[in-house]
Protein backbone atom coordinates (compact mmCIF):
# COMPACT_ATOMS: atom_id res chain seq x y z
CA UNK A 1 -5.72 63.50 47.92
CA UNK A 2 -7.46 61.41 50.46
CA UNK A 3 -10.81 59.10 49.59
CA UNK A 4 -13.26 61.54 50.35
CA UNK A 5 -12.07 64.06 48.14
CA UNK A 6 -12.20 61.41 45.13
CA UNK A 7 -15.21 60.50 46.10
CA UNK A 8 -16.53 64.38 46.38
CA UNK A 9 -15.55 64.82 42.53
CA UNK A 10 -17.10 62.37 41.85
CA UNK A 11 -20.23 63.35 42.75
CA UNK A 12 -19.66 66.86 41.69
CA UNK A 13 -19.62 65.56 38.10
CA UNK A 14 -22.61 67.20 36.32
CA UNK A 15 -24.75 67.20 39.55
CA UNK A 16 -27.52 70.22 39.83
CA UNK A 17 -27.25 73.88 40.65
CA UNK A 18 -28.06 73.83 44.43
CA UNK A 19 -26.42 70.31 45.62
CA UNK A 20 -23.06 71.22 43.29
CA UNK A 21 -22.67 74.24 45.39
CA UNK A 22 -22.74 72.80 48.84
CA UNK A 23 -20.96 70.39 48.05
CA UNK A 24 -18.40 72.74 46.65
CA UNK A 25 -18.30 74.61 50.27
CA UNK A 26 -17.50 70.81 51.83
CA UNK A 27 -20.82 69.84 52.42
CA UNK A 28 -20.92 65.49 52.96
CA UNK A 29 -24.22 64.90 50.18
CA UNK A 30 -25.74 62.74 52.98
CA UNK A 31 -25.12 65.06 55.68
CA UNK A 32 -28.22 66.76 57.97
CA UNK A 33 -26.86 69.88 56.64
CA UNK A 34 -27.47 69.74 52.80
CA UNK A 35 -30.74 71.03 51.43
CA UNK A 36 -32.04 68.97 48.85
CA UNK A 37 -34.97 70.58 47.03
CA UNK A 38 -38.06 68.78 48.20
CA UNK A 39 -36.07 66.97 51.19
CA UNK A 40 -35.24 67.48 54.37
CA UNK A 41 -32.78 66.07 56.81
CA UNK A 42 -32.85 66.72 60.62
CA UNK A 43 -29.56 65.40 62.74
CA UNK A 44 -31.54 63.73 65.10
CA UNK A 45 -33.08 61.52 62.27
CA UNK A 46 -30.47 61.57 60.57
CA UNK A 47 -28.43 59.82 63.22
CA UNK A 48 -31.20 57.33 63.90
CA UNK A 49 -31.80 55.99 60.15
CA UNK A 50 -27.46 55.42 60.06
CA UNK A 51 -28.07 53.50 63.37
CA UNK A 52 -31.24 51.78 62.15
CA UNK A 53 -29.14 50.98 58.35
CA UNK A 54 -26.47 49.45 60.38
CA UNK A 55 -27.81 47.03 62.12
CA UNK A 56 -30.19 45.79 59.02
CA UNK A 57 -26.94 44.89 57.49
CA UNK A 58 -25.22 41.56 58.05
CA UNK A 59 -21.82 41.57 58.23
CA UNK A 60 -20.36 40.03 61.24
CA UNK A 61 -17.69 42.52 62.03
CA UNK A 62 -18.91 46.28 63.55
CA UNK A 63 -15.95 47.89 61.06
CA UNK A 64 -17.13 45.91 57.82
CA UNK A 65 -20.62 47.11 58.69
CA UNK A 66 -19.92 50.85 59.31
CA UNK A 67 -17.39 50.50 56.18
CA UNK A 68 -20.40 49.27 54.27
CA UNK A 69 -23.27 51.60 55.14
CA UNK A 70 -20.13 54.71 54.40
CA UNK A 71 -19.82 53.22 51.25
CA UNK A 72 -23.55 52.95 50.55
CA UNK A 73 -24.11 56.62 51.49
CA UNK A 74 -21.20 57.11 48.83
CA UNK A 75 -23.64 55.79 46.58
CA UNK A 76 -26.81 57.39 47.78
CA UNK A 77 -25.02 60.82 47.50
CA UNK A 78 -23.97 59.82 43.80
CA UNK A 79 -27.76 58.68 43.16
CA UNK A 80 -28.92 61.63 44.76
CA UNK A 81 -26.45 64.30 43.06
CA UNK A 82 -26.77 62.99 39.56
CA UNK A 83 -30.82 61.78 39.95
CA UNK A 84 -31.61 63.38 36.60
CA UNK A 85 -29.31 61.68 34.21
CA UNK A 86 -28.89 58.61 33.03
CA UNK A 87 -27.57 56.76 35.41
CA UNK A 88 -25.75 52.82 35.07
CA UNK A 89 -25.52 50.60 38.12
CA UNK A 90 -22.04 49.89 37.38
CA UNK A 91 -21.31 53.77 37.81
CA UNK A 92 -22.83 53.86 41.36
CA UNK A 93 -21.32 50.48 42.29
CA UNK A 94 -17.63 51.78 40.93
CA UNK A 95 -18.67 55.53 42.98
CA UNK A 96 -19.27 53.21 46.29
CA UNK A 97 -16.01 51.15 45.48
CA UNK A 98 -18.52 47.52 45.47
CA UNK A 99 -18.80 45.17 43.23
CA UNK A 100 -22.20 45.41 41.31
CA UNK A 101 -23.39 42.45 43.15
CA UNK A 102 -22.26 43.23 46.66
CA UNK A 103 -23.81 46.74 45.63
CA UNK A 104 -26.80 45.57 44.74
CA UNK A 105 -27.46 43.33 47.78
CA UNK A 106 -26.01 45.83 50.48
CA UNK A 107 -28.10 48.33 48.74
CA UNK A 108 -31.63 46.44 49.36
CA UNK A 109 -30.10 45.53 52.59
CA UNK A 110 -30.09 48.99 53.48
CA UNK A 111 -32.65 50.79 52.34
CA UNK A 112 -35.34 47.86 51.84
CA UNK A 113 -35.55 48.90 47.78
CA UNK A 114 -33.01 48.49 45.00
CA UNK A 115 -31.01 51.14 43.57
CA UNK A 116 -33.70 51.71 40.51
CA UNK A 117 -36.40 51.84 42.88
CA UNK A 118 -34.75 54.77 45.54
CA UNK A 119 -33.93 56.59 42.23
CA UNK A 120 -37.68 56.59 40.57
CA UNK A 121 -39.62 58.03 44.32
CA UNK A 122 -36.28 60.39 44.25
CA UNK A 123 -36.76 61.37 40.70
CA UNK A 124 -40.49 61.30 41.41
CA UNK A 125 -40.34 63.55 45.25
CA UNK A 126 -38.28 66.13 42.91
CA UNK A 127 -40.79 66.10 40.29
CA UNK A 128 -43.49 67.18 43.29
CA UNK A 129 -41.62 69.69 44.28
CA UNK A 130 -40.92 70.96 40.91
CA UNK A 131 -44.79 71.09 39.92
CA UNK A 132 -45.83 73.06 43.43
CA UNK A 133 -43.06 75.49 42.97
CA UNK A 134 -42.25 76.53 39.00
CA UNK A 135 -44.74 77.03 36.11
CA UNK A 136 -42.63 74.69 33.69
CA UNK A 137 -44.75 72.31 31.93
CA UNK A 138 -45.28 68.20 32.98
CA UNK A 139 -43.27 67.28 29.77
CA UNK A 140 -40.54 69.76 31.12
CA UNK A 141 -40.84 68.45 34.44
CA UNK A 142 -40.34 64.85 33.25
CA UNK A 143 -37.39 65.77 31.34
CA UNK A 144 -35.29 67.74 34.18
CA UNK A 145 -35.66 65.09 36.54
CA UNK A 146 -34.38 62.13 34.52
CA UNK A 147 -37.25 60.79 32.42
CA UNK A 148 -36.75 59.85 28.97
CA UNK A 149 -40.54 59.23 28.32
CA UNK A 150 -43.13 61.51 30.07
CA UNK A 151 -46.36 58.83 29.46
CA UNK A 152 -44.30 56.67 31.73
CA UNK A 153 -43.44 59.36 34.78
CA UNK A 154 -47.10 60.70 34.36
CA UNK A 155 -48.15 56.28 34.79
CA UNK A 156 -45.62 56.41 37.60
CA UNK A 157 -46.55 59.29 39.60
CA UNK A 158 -50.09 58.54 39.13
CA UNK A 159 -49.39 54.83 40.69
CA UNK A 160 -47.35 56.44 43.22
CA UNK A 161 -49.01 59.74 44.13
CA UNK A 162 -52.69 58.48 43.64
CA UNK A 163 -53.32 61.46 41.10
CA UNK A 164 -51.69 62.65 37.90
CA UNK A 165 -48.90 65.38 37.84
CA UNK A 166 -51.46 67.97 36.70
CA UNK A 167 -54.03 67.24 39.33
CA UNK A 168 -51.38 67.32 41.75
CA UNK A 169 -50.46 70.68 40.55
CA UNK A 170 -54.09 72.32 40.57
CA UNK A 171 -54.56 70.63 44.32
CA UNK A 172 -52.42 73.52 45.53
């Protein structure tokens, strides 16, 4: 079994309905291809934002670099696929094969926010797209896409969003 196939079941682990099924069919969870509800990658970005990742990190050798950012997009995909469960740094850092501190500083390296901050605006861009598109309630809505305590997504999204879930809903 070669790496990427680990690293595939590992990500399929309890993921949700529509990313578990492409990935199922071979698709890469940071690919241009996969449809993400609520996101949307294009090739042509896509292939910019690797190029633009790759030279924010600092590693002095081009392989250690590309090696890195692969690794990182391991852990991306695994953020990504399981966004609404609990989810422990040391689990992503083991899913990228890092150490938790290399992780952590690649990670912000990266993607100019730590892993707990890329997961909230995930958690929270899912949560938008839940609210324009399904009648479940904001409590609902909190729960499915990871948060324990609904007061707290609702003070998130609000800070985030400039308006609470419901007014976001009713703005159409």
């Amino acid at each position: 079994m070669n790496q990427f196939s680990k690293t595939k079941e590992r990500i399929c682990i309890g993921n949700n309905e529509v990313i578990g099924q492409q990935l199922e069919q071979g698709a890469d969870p940071v690919a241009p291809g996969i449809c993400i509800p609520g996101l949307q990658f294009s090739g042509t970005a896509y292939h910019r934002e690797v190029i633009c990742r790759q030279t924010g990190l600092q590693c002095l050798n081009p392989a250690t670099r590309s090696d890195i950012l692969r690794r990182l997009a391991i852990a991306r995909g695994y953020i990504i696929s399981n966004y609404n469960k609990s989810i422990r740094l040391e689990d992503i850092a083991g899913a990228a094969c890092l150490s938790v501190n290399h992780f952590l500083r690649m990670f912000k390296l990266a993607y100019q926010r730590s892993p707990h901050q890329f997961l909230t605006m995930f958690r929270l861009q899912q949560a938008r797209y839940y609210l324009k598109n399904t009648a479940h309630t904001v409590h609902e809505i909190a729960d499915m896409v990871g948060f324990e305590c609904p007061s707290s997504f609702i003070r998130l999204f609000r800070n985030s969003f400039k308006m609470t879930p419901g007014q976001y809903r009713r703005s159409g």
